[in-house]
C-alpha atoms as a PDB file:
ATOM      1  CA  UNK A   1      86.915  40.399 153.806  1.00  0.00           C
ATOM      2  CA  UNK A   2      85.895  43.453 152.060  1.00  0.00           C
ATOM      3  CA  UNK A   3      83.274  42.911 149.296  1.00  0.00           C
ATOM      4  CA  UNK A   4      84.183  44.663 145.989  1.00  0.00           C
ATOM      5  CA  UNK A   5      81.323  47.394 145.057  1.00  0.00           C
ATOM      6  CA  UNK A   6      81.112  46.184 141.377  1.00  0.00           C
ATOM      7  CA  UNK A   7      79.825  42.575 142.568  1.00  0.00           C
ATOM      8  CA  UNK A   8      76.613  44.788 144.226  1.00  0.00           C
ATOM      9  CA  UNK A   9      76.412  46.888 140.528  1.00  0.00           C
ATOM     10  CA  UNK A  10      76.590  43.428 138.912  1.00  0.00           C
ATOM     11  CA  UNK A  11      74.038  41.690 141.183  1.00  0.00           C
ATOM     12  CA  UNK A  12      71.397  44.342 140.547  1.00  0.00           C
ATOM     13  CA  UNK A  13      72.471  44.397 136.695  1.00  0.00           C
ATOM     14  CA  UNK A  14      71.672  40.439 137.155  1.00  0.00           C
ATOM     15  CA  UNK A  15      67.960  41.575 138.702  1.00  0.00           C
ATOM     16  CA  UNK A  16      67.077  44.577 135.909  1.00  0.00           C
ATOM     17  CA  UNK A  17      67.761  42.040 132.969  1.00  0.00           C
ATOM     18  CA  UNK A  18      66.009  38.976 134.481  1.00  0.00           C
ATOM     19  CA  UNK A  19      62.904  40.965 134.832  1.00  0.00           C
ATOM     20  CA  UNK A  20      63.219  43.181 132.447  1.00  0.00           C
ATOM     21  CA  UNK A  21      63.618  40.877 129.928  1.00  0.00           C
ATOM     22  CA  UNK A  22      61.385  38.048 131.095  1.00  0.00           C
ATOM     23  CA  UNK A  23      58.557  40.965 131.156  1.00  0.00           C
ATOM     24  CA  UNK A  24      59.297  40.840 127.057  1.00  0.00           C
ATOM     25  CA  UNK A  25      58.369  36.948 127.444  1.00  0.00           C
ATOM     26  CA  UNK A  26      55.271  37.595 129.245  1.00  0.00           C
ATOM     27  CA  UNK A  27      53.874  40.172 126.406  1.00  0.00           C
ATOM     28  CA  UNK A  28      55.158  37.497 123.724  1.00  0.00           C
ATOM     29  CA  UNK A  29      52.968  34.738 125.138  1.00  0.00           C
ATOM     30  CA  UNK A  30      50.041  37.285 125.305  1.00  0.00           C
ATOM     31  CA  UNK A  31      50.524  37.318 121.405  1.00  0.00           C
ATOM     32  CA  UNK A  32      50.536  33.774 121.372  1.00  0.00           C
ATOM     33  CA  UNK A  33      47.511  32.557 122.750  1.00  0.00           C
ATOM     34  CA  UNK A  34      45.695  35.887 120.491  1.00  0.00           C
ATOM     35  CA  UNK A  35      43.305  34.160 118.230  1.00  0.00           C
ATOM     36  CA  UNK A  36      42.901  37.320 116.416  1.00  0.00           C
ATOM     37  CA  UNK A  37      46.297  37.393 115.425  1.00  0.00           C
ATOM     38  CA  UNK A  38      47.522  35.104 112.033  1.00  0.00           C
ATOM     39  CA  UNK A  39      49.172  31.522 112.884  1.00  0.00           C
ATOM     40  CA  UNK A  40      52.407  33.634 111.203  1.00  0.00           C
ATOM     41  CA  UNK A  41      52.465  36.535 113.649  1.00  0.00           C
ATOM     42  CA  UNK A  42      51.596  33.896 116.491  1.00  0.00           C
ATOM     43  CA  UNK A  43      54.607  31.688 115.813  1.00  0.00           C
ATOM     44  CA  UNK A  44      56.816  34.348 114.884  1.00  0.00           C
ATOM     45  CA  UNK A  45      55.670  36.245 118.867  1.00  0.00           C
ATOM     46  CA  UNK A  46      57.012  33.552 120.510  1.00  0.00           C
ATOM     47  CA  UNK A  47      59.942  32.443 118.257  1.00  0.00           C
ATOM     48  CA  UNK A  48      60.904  35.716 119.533  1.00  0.00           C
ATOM     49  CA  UNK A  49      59.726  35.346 123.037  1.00  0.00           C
ATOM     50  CA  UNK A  50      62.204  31.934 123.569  1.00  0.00           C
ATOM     51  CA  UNK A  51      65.111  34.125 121.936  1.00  0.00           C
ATOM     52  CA  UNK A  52      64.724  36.564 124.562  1.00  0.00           C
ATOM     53  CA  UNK A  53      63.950  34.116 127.376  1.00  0.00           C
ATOM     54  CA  UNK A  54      67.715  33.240 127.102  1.00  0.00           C
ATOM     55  CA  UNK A  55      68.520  36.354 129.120  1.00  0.00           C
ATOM     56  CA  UNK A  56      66.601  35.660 132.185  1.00  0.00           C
ATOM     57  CA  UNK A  57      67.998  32.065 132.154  1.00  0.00           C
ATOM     58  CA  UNK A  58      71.446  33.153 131.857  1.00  0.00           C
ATOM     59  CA  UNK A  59      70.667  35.945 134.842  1.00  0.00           C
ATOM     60  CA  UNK A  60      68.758  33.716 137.001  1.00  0.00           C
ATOM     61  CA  UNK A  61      72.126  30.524 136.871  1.00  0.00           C
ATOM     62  CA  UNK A  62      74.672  33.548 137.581  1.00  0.00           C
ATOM     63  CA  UNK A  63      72.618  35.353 140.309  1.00  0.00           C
ATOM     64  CA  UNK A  64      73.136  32.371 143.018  1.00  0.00           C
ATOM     65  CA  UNK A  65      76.918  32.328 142.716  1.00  0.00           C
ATOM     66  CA  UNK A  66      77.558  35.845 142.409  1.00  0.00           C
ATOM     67  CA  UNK A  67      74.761  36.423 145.376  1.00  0.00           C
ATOM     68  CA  UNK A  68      76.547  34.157 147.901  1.00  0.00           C
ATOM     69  CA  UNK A  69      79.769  35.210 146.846  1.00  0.00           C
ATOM     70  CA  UNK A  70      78.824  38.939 148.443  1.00  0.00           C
ATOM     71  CA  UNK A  71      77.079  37.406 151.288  1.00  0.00           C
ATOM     72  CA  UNK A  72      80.300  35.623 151.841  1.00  0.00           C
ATOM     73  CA  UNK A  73      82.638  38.545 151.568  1.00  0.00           C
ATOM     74  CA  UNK A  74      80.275  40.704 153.500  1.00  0.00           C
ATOM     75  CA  UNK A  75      80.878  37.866 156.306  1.00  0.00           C
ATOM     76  CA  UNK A  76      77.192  36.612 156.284  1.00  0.00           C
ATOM     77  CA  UNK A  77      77.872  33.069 154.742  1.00  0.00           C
ATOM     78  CA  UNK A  78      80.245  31.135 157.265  1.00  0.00           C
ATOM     79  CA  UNK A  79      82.170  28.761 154.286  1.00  0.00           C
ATOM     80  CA  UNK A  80      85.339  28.254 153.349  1.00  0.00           C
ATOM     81  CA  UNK A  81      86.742  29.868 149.963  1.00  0.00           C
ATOM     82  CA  UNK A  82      87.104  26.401 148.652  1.00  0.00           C
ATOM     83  CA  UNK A  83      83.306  25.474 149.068  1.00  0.00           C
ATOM     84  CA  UNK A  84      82.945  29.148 147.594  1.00  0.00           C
ATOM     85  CA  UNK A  85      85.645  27.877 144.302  1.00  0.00           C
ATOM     86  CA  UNK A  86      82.827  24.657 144.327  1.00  0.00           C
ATOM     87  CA  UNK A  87      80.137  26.428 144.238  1.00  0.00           C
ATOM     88  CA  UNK A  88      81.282  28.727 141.394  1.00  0.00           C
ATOM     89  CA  UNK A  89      82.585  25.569 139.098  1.00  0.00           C
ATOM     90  CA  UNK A  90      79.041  24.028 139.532  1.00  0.00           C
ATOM     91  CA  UNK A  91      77.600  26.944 138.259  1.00  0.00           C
ATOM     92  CA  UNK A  92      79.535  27.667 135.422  1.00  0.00           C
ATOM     93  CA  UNK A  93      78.686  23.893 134.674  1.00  0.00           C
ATOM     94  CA  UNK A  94      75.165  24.392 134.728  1.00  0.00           C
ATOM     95  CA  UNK A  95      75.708  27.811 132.497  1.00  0.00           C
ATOM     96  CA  UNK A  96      77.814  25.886 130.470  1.00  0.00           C
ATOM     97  CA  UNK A  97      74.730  24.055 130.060  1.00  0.00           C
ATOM     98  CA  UNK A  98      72.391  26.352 129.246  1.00  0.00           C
ATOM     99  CA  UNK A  99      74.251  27.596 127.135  1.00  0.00           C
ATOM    100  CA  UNK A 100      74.502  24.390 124.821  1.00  0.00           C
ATOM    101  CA  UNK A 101      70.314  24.751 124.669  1.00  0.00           C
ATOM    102  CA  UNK A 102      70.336  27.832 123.115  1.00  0.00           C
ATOM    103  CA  UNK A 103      72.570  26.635 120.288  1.00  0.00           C
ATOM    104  CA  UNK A 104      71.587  23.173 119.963  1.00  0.00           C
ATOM    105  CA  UNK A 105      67.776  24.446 120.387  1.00  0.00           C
ATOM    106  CA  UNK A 106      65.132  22.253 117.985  1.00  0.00           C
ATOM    107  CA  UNK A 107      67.858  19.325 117.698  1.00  0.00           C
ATOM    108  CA  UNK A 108      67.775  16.262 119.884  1.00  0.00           C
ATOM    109  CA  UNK A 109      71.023  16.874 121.474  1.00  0.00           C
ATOM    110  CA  UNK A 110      68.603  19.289 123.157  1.00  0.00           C
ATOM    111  CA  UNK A 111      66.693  17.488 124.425  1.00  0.00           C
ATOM    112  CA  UNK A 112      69.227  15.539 126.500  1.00  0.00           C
ATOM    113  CA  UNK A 113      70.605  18.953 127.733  1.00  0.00           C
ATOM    114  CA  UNK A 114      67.140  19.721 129.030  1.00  0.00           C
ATOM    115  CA  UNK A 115      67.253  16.653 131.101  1.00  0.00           C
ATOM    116  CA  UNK A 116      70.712  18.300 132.796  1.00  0.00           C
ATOM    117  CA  UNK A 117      69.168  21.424 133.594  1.00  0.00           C
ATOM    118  CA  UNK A 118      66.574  19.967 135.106  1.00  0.00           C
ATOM    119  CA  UNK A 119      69.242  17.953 137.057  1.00  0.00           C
ATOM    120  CA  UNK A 120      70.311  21.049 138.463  1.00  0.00           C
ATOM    121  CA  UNK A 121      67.232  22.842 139.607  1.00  0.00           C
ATOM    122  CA  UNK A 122      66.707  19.506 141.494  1.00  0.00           C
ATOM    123  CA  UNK A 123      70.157  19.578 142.515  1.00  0.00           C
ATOM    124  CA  UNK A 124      69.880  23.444 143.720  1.00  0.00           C
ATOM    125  CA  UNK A 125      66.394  22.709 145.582  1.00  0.00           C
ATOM    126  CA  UNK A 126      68.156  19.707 147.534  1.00  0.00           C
ATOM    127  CA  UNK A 127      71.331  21.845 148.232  1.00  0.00           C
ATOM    128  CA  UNK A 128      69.005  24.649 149.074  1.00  0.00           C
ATOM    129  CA  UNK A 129      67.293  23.032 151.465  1.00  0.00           C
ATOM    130  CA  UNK A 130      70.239  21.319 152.976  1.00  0.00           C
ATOM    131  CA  UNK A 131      72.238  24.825 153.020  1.00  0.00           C
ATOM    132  CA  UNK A 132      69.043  26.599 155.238  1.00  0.00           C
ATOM    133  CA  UNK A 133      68.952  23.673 157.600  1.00  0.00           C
ATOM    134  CA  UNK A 134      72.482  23.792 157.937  1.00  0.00           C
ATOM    135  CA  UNK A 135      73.054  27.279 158.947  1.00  0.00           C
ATOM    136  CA  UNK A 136      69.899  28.096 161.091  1.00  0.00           C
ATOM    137  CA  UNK A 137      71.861  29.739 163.753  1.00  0.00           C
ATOM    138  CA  UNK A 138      74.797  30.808 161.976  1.00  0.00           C
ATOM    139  CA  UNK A 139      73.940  32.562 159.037  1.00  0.00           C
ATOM    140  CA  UNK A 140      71.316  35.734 159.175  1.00  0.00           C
ATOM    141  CA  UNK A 141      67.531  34.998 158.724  1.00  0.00           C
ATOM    142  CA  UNK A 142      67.356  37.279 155.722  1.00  0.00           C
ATOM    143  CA  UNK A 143      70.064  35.248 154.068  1.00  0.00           C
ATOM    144  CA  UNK A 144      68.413  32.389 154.694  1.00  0.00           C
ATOM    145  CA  UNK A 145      65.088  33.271 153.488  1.00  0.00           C
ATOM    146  CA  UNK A 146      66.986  34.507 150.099  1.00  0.00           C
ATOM    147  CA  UNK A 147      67.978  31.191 149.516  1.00  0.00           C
ATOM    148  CA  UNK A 148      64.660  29.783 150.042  1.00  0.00           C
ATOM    149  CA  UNK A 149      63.423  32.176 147.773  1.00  0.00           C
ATOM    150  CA  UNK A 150      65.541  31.253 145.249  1.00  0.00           C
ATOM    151  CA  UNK A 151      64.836  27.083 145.955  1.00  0.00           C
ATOM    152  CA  UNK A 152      61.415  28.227 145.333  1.00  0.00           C
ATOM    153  CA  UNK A 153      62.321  29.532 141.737  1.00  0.00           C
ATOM    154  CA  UNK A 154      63.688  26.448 140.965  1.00  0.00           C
ATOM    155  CA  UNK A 155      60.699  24.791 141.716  1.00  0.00           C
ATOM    156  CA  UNK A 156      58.672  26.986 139.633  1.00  0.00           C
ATOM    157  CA  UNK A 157      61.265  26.716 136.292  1.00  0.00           C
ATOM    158  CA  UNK A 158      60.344  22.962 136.505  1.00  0.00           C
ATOM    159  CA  UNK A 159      56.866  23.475 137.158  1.00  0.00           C
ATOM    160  CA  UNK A 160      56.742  26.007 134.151  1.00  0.00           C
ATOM    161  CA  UNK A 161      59.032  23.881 132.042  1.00  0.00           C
ATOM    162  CA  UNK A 162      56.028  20.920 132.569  1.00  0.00           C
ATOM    163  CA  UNK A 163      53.462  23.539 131.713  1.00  0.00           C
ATOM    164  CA  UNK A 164      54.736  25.207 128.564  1.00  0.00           C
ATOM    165  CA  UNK A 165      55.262  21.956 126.253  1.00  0.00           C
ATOM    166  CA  UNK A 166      51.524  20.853 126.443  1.00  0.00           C
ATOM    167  CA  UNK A 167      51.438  24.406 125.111  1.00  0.00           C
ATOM    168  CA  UNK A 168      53.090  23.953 122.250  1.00  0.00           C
ATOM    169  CA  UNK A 169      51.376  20.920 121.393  1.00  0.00           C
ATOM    170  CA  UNK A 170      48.533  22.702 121.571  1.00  0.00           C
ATOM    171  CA  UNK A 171      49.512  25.345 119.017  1.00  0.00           C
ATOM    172  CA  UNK A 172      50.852  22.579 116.899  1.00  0.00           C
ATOM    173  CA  UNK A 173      47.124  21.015 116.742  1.00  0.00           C
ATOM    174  CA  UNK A 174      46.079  24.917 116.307  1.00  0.00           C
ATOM    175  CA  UNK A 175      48.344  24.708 112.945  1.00  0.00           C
ATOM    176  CA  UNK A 176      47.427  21.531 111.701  1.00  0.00           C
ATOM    177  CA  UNK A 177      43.710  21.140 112.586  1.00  0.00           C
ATOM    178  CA  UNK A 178      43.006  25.122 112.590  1.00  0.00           C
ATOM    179  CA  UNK A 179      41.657  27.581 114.651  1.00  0.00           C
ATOM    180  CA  UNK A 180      39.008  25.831 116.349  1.00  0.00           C
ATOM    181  CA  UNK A 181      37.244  27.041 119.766  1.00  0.00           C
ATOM    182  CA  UNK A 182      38.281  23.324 121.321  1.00  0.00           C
ATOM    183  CA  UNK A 183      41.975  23.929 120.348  1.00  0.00           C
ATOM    184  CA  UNK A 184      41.749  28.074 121.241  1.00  0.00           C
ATOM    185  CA  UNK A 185      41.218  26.959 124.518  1.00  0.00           C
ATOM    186  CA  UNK A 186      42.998  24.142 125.033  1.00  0.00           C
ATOM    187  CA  UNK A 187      46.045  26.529 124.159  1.00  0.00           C
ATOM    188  CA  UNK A 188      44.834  29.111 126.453  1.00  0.00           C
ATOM    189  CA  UNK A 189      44.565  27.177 129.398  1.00  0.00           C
ATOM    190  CA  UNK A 190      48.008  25.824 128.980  1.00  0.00           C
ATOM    191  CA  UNK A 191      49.507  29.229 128.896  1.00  0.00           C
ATOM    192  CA  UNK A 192      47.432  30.299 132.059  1.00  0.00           C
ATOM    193  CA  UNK A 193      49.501  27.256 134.142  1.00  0.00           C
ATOM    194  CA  UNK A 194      52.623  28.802 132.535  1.00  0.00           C
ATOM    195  CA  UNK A 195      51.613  31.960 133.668  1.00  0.00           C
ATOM    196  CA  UNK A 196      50.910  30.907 137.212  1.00  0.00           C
ATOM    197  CA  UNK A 197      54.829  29.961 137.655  1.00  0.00           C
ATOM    198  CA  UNK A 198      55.932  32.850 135.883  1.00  0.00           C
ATOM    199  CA  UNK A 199      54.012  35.001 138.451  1.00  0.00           C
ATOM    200  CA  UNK A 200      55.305  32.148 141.036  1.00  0.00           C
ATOM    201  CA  UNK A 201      58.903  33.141 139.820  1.00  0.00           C
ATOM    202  CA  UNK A 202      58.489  37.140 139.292  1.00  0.00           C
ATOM    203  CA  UNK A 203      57.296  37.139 143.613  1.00  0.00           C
ATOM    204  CA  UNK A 204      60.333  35.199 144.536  1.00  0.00           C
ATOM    205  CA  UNK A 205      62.525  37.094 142.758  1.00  0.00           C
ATOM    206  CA  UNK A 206      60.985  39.928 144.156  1.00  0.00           C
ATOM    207  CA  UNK A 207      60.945  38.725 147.662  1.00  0.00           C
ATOM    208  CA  UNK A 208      64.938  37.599 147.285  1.00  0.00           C
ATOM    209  CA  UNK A 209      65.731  41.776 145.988  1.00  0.00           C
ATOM    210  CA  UNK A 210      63.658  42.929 149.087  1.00  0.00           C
ATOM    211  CA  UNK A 211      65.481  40.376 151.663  1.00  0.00           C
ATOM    212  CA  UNK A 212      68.574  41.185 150.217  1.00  0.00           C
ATOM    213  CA  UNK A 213      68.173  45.005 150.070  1.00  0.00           C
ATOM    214  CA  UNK A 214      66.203  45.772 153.343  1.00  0.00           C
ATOM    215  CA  UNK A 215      67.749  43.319 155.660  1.00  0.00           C
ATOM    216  CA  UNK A 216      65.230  42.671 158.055  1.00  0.00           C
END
């Protein structure tokens, strides 16, 4: 089967406003954790930052679907086109998802949502994992290693997710209790764990685009 050329344009559209976007994120927190900076100009930094951090979510559920569905066309991923059709309806399920965060963000209904997302980064890892083991043999090693890549992004969303709240408790004690060196850096080095799976997921991401560009 003949892969259409607008899935490739789409797939790399998928990369340039994951990072691109998520780069925005980075220079928000940066603002954040800025003592120098008023509690105001703190807040409103990353306000902003988790109104642009809906892009990279959005770009990271849609890149595994549309991803295997060129490896599949291409003839690289040996499944049928109905595991391809279930594949694609869990996905839009877990956009659907993510979606309902964004607009039900701050309200408990929210809260419950988070707890199916994080269903389905467990769900991908397992699947993941499963899918590698599964096609050792059949399916190229750089596909393989793309999926692995993207397992490992998984992992680091939940690892980040589990970093970033003690964060915000932190800069909630920051508002309440004030600017104190105790609180400073109790804030700080809850961003810095952030941080490390933000890096974690920027290198996989990068490692998946080089895999699935170079071939090896």
């Amino acid at each position: 089967m003949k892969y259409h050329p607008l899935l490739v344009y789409a797939h790399i559209l998928l990369m340039v406003f994951w990072l691109g976007t998520d780069v925005g994120v980075f220079i928000a927190g940066l603002f954040f954790i800025d003592p120098h900076r008023s509690l105001e100009r703190r807040r409103a930094a990353i306000e902003l930052g988790l109104i642009v951090d809906r892009f990279p979510r959005i770009c990271f559920v849609l890149m595994l679907p549309l991803g295997l569905q060129l490896a599949w066309q291409m003839q690289y991923l040996p499944v049928s086109a109905t595991f391809m059709g279930g594949i694609w309806a869990v996905s839009l399920a877990w956009l659907a998802v993510v979606l309902a965060i964004m607009r039900a963000h701050g309200t408990r209904r929210a809260a419950v949502l988070q707890r199916a997302e994080r269903g389905f980064l467990a769900l991908t890892i397992i699947a993941l994992g499963g899918a590698v083991a599964a096609l050792r043999g059949t399916a190229p090693g750089w596909l393989l290693g793309k999926l692995l890549a993207y397992a490992a992004i998984c992992v680091c969303a939940l690892l980040l997710e589990a970093a970033f709240a003690p964060a915000l408790a932190a800069f909630a004690a920051i508002a309440a209790q004030g600017s104190t060196a105790a609180n400073e850096a109790s804030l700080r080095r809850c961003m810095y764990w952030t941080y490390l799976w933000v890096l974690g997921i920027y290198l996989a991401v990068l490692v998946a685009g080089f895999l699935g560009t170079v071939k090896p």
